[in-house]
Protein backbone atom coordinates (compact mmCIF):
# COMPACT_ATOMS: atom_id res chain seq x y z
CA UNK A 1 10.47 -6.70 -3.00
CA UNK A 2 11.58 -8.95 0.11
CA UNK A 3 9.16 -7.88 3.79
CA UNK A 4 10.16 -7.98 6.72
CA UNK A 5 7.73 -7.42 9.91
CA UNK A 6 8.31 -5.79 12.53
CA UNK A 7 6.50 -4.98 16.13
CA UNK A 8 6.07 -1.41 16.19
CA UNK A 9 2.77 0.65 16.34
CA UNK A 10 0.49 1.29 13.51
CA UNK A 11 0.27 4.72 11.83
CA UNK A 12 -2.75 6.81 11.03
CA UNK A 13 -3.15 6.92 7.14
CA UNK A 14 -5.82 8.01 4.56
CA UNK A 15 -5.48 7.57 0.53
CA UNK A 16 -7.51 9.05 -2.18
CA UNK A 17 -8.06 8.47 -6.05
CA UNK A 18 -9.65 11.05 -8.09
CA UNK A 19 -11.87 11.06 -11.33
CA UNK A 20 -8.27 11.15 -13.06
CA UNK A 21 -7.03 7.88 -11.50
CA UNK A 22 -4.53 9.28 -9.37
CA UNK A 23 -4.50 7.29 -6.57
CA UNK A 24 -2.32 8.33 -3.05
CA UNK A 25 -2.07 7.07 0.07
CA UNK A 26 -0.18 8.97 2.90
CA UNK A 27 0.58 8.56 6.12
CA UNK A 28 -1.07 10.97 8.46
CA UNK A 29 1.05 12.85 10.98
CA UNK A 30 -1.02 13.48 14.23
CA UNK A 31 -0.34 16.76 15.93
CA UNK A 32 -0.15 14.90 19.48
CA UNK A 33 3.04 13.19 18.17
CA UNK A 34 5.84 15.11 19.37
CA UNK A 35 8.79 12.61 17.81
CA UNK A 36 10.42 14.43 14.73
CA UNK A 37 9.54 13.60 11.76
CA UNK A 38 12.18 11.21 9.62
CA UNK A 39 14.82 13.45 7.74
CA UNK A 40 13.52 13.81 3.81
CA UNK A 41 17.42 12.30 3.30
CA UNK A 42 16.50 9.06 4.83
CA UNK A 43 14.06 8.46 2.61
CA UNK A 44 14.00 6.09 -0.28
CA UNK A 45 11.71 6.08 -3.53
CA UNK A 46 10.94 2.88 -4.73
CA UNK A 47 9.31 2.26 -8.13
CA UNK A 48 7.33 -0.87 -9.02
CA UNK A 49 7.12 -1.02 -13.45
CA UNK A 50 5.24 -3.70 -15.27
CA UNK A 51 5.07 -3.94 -19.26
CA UNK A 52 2.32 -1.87 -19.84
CA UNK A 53 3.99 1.10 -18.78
CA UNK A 54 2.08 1.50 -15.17
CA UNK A 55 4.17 2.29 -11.97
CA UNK A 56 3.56 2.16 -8.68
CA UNK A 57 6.03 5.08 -6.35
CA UNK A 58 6.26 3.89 -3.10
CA UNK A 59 8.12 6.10 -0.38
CA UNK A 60 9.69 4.61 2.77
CA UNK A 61 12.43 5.53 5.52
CA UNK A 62 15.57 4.21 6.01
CA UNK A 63 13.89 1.29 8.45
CA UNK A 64 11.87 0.53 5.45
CA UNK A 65 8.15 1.55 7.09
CA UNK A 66 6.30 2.83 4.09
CA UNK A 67 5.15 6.38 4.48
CA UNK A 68 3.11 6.95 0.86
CA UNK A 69 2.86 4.91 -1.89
CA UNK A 70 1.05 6.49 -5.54
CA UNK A 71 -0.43 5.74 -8.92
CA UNK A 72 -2.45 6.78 -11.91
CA UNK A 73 -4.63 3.44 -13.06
CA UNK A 74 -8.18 2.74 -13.67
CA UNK A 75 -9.43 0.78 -11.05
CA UNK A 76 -11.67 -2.01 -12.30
CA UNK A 77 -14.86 -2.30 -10.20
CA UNK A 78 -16.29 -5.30 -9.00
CA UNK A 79 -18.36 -6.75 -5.92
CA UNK A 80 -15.84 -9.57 -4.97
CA UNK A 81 -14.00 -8.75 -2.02
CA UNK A 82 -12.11 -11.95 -1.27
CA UNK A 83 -12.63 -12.09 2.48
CA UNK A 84 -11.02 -9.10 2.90
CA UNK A 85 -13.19 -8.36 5.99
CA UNK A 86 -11.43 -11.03 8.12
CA UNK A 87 -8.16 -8.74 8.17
CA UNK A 88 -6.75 -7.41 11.62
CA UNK A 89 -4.84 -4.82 12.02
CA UNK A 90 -3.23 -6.86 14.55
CA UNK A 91 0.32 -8.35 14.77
CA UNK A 92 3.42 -7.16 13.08
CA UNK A 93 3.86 -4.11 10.72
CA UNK A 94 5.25 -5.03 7.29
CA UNK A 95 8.33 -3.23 6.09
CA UNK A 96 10.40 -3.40 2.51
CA UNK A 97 14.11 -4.88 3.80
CA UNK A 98 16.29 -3.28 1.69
CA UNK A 99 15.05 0.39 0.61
CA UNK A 100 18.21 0.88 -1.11
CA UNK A 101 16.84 -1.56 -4.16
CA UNK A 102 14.72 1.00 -6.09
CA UNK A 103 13.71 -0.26 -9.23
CA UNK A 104 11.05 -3.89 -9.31
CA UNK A 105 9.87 -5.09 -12.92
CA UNK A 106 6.80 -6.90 -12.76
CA UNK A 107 4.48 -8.44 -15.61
CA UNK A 108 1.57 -6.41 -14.69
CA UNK A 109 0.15 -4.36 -11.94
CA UNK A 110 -3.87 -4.58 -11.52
CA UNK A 111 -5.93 -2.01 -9.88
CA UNK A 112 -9.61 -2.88 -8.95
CA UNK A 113 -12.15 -1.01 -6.93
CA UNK A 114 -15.05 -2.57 -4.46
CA UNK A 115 -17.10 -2.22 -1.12
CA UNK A 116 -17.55 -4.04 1.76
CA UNK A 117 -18.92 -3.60 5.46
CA UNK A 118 -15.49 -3.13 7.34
CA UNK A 119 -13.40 -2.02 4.50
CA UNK A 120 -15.97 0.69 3.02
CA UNK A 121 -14.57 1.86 -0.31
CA UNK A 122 -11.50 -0.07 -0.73
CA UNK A 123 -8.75 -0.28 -3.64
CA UNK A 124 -6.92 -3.60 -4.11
CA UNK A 125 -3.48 -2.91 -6.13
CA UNK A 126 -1.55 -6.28 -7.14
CA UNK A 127 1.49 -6.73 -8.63
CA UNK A 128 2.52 -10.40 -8.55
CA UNK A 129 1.06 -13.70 -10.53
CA UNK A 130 1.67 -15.25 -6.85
CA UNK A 131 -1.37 -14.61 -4.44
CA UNK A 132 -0.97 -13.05 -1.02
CA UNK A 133 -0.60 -15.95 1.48
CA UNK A 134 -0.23 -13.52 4.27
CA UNK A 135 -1.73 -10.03 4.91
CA UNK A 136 -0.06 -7.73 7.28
CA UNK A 137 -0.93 -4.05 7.87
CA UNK A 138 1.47 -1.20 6.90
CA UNK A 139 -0.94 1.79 8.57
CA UNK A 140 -4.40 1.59 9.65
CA UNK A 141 -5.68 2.02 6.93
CA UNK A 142 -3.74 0.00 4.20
CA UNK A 143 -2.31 -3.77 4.34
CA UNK A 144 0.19 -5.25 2.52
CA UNK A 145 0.08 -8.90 1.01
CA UNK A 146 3.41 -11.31 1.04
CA UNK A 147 3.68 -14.69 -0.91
CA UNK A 148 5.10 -17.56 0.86
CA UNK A 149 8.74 -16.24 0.57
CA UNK A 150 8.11 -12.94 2.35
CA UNK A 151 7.70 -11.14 -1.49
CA UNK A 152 5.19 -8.45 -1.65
CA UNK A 153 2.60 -8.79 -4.15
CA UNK A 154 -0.43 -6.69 -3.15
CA UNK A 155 -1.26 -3.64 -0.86
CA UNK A 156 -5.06 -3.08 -0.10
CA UNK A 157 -6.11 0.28 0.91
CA UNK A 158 -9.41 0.60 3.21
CA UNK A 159 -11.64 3.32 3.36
CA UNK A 160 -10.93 5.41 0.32
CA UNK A 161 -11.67 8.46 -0.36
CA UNK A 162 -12.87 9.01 -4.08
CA UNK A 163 -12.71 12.89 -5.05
CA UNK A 164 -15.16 13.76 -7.96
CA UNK A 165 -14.20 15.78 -11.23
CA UNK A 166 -14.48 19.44 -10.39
């Protein structure tokens, strides 16, 4: 899945994953924003398979600015959070280029859980053998990572919130 980035302002956003492993992250509309919201036409639905039968569905307008993105996978927890705290939500947004292309096979998607000081509960979700070179953010709460030829391969999701069995 090719990125572009783009300057534009940064969205409010919030995701959840729940006892069941159903993870979602949407973008929050705020009630002082009087723009319309994007027609449901112009949106796309993009699915990322790997061979074990996981899928990521991720939801963007026609300009390719990611608006949800879901899953159902265990999260692995662990205490390593890569220097994640570094990231800005600074500089350019990250967008898919072409939403029209709406199937990516992958060898495996990865799910792990951890904590950190900035990030709070955070869910890493990768989908490439290539590590993130770059991170940009795609809301202010969620980042994207992009290999050296503008391919995404991760998105991390910051301050989670995890919803217990009821």
């Amino acid at each position: 899945m090719r990125i572009s980035l783009v300057d534009r302002p940064l969205a409010m956003a919030a995701s959840t994953y729940d006892a069941y492993y159903n993870f979602y992250f949407s973008i929050l509309r705020s009630p002082a924003d009087a723009s319309p919201p994007d027609h449901p036409r112009d949106d796309y639905r993009i699915y990322i398979h790997d061979k074990q039968g996981e899928t990521l569905d991720v939801i963007c307008n026609a300009n390719g600015v990611i608006s949800s993105i879901a899953f159902r996978q265990q999260a692995v927890k662990t205490a390593v959070n890569a220097g994640f705290d570094e990231l800005s939500e600074d500089g350019p947004l990250a967008v898919i280029a072409d939403p029209t292309i709406d199937v990516y096979y992958v060898d495996s998607i990865r799910c792990v859980q951890f904590s950190s000081p900035v990030l709070n509960e955070a869910v890493l979700v990768s989908f490439s053998d290539s590590p993130a070179q770059q991170w940009h953010p795609i809301s202010t709460a969620a980042f994207m990572g992009i290999d050296m030829n503008n391919a995404a391969t991760s998105f991390l999701f910051s301050n989670v919130k995890f919803i217990a069995d009821e």
